[in-house]
Protein backbone atom coordinates (compact mmCIF):
# COMPACT_ATOMS: atom_id res chain seq x y z
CA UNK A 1 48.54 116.56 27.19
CA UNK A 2 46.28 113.16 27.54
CA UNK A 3 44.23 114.77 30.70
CA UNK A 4 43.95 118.04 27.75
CA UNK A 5 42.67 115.37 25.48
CA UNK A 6 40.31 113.77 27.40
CA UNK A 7 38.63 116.84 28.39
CA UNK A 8 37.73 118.19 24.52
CA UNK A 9 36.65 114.42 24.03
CA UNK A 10 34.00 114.38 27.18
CA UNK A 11 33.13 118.00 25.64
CA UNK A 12 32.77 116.87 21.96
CA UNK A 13 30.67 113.74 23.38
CA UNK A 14 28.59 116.20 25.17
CA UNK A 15 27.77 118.61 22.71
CA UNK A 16 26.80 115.58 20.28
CA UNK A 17 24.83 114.20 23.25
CA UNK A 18 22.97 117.21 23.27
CA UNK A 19 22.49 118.23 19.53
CA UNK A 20 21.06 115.03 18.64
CA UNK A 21 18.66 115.65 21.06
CA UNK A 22 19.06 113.70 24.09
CA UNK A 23 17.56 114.69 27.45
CA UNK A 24 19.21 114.51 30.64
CA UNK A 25 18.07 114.50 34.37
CA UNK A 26 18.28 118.46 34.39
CA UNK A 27 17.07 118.95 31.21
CA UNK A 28 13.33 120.91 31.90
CA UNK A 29 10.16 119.51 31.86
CA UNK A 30 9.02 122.77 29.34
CA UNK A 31 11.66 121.46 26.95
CA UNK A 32 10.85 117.87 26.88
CA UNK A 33 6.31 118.75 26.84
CA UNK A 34 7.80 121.08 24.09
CA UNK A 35 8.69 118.85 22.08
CA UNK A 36 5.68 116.28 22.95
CA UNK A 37 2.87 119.28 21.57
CA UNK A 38 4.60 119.50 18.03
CA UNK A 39 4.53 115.39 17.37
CA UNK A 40 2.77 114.69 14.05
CA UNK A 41 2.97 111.08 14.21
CA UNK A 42 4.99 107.93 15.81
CA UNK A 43 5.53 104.52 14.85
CA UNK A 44 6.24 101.95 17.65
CA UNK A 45 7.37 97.98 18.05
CA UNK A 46 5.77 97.85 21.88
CA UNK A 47 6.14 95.04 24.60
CA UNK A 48 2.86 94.96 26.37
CA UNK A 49 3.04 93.64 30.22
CA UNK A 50 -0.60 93.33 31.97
CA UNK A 51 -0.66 91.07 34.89
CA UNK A 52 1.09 87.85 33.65
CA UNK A 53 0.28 88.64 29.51
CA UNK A 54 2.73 89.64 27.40
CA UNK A 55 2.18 90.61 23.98
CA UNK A 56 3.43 92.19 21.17
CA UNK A 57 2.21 95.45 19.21
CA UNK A 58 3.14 97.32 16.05
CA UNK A 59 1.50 100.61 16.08
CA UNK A 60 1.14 103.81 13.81
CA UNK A 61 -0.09 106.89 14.90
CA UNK A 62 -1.02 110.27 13.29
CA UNK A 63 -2.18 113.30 15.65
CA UNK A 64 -4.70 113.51 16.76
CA UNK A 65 -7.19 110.69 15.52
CA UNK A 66 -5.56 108.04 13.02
CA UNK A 67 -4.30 104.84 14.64
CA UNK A 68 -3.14 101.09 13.41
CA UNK A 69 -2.33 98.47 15.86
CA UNK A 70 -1.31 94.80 14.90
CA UNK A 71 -1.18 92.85 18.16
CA UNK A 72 1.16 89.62 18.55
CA UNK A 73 0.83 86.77 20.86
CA UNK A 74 4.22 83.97 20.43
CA UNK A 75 4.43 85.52 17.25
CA UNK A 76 1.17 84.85 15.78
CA UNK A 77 -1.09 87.92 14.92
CA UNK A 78 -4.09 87.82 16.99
CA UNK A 79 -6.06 90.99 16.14
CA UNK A 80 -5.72 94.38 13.60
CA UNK A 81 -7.18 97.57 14.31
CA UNK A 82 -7.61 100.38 12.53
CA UNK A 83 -9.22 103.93 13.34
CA UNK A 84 -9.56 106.35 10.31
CA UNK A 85 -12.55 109.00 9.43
CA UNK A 86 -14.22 108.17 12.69
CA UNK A 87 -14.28 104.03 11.75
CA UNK A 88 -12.46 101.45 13.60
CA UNK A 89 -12.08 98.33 11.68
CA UNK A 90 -11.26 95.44 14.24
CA UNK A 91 -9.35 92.47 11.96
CA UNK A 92 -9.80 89.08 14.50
CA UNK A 93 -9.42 85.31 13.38
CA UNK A 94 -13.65 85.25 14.03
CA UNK A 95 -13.63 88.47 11.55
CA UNK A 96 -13.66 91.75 10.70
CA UNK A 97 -15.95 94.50 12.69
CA UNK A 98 -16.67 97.88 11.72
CA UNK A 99 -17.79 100.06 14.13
CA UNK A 100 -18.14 103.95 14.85
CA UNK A 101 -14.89 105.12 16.58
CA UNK A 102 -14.33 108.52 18.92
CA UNK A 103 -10.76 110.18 19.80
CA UNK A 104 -11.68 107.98 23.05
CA UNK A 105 -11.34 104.89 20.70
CA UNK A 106 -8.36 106.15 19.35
CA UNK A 107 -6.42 106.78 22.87
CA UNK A 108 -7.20 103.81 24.41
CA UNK A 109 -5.14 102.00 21.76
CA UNK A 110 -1.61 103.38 22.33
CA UNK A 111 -1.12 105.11 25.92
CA UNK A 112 1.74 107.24 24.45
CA UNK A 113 -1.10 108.48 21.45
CA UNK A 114 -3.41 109.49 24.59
CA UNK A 115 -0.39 111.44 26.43
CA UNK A 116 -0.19 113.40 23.29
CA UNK A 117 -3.53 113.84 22.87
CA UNK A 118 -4.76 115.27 25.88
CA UNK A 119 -1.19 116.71 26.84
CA UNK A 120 -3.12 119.88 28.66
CA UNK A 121 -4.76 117.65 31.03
CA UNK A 122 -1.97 116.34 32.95
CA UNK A 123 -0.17 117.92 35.93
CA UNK A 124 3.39 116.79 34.89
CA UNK A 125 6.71 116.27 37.28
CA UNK A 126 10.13 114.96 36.61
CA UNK A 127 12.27 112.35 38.60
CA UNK A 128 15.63 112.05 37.25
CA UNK A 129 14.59 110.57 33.82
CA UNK A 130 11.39 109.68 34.24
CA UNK A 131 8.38 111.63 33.76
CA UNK A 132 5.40 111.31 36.39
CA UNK A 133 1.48 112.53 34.79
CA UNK A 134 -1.70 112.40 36.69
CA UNK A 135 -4.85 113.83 35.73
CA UNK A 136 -5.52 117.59 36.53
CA UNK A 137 -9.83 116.68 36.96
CA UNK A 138 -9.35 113.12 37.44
CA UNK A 139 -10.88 110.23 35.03
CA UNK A 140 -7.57 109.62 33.29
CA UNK A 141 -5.00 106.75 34.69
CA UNK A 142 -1.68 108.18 36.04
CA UNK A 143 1.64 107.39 33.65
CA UNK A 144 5.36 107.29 34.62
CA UNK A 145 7.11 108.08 31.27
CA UNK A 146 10.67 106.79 31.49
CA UNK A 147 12.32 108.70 28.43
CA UNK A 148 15.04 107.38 26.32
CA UNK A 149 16.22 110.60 24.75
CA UNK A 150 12.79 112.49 24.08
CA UNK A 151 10.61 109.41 23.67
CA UNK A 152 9.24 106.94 26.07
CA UNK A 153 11.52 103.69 26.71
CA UNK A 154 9.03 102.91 29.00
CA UNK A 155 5.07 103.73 30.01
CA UNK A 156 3.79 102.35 33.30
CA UNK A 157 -0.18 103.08 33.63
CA UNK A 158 -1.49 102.81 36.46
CA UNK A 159 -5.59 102.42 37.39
CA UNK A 160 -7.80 101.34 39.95
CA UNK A 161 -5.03 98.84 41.25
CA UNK A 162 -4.50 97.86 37.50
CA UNK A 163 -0.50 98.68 36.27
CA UNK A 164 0.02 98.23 32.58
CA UNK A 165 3.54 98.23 31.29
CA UNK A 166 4.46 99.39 27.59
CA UNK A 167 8.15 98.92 27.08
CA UNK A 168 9.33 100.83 23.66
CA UNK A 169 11.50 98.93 21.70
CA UNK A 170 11.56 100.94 18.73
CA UNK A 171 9.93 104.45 18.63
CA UNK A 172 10.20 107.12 16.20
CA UNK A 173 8.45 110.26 15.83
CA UNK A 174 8.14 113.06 13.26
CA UNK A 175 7.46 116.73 14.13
């Protein structure tokens, strides 16, 4: 009767596992890129690891070109930006600077905003839950996506011996 119990209980855990939309080891890459191409927007509390800086970033992002980014350093805001309409509007303790802004300017702010972006242009593997992306023509850095459910828990970027970490943690995302 308990080993009876214990079964519908792993199999009630499992199908709640699965209808709120977590992804497991064997769950397809299709499923998960799926999912990726019909993102709208995300909003993110980021840890940001380069070399031996660590900062802090708030960021807001709506597909394909609208980003905000408040950056953190001990807890004191250092910088704002803001790309909107093709204007990015940099907020720094020396001032604010307005300046033209691409989809370029807009990806290099948020690594997970550029994996949506330019989703086509990766050739994309899986290991276990982690998702590996390097660039089908080159030019782009390559990205290990380690997913918490469908979203990143953590981005490493690597470059040109560079490796930039983005740990997630708080990220939600409407389709």
């Amino acid at each position: 009767m308990m080993k009876g119990i214990l079964v519908v209980l792993i199999g009630v855990a499992l199908i709640v596992g699965f209808s709120a939309g977590c992804i497991s080891a064997g769950t397809p890459i299709d499923g998960i890129l799926s999912y990726w191409r019909s993102i709208n927007s995300f909003t993110a509390h980021e840890t940001i690891k380069l070399g031996n800086q660590i900062f802090e970033s708030y960021v807001k992002f709506t597909r394909p070109d609208k980003i905000a980014r408040a950056d953190y350093v001990n807890g004191s805001l250092i910088q704002e930006i803001r790309v909107e309409n093709g204007v990015q509007k940099v907020v720094t303790v020396n001032g604010t600077f307005i300046l033209n802004a691409t989809l370029d300017d807009v990806n290099f702010l948020d690594p997970f905003a550029l994996i949506l972006n330019n989703l086509d242009s990766f050739n994309v593997t899986k290991r276990n839950s982690t998702l590996l992306l390097t660039s089908k023509t080159g030019g782009l850095p390559s990205y290990e996506v380690e997913l918490n459910g469908k979203l990143p828990k953590k981005i490493t970027v690597r470059q040109a011996g560079l490796v930039l970490v983005v740990e997630y943690k708080m990220i939600t995302a409407k389709t």
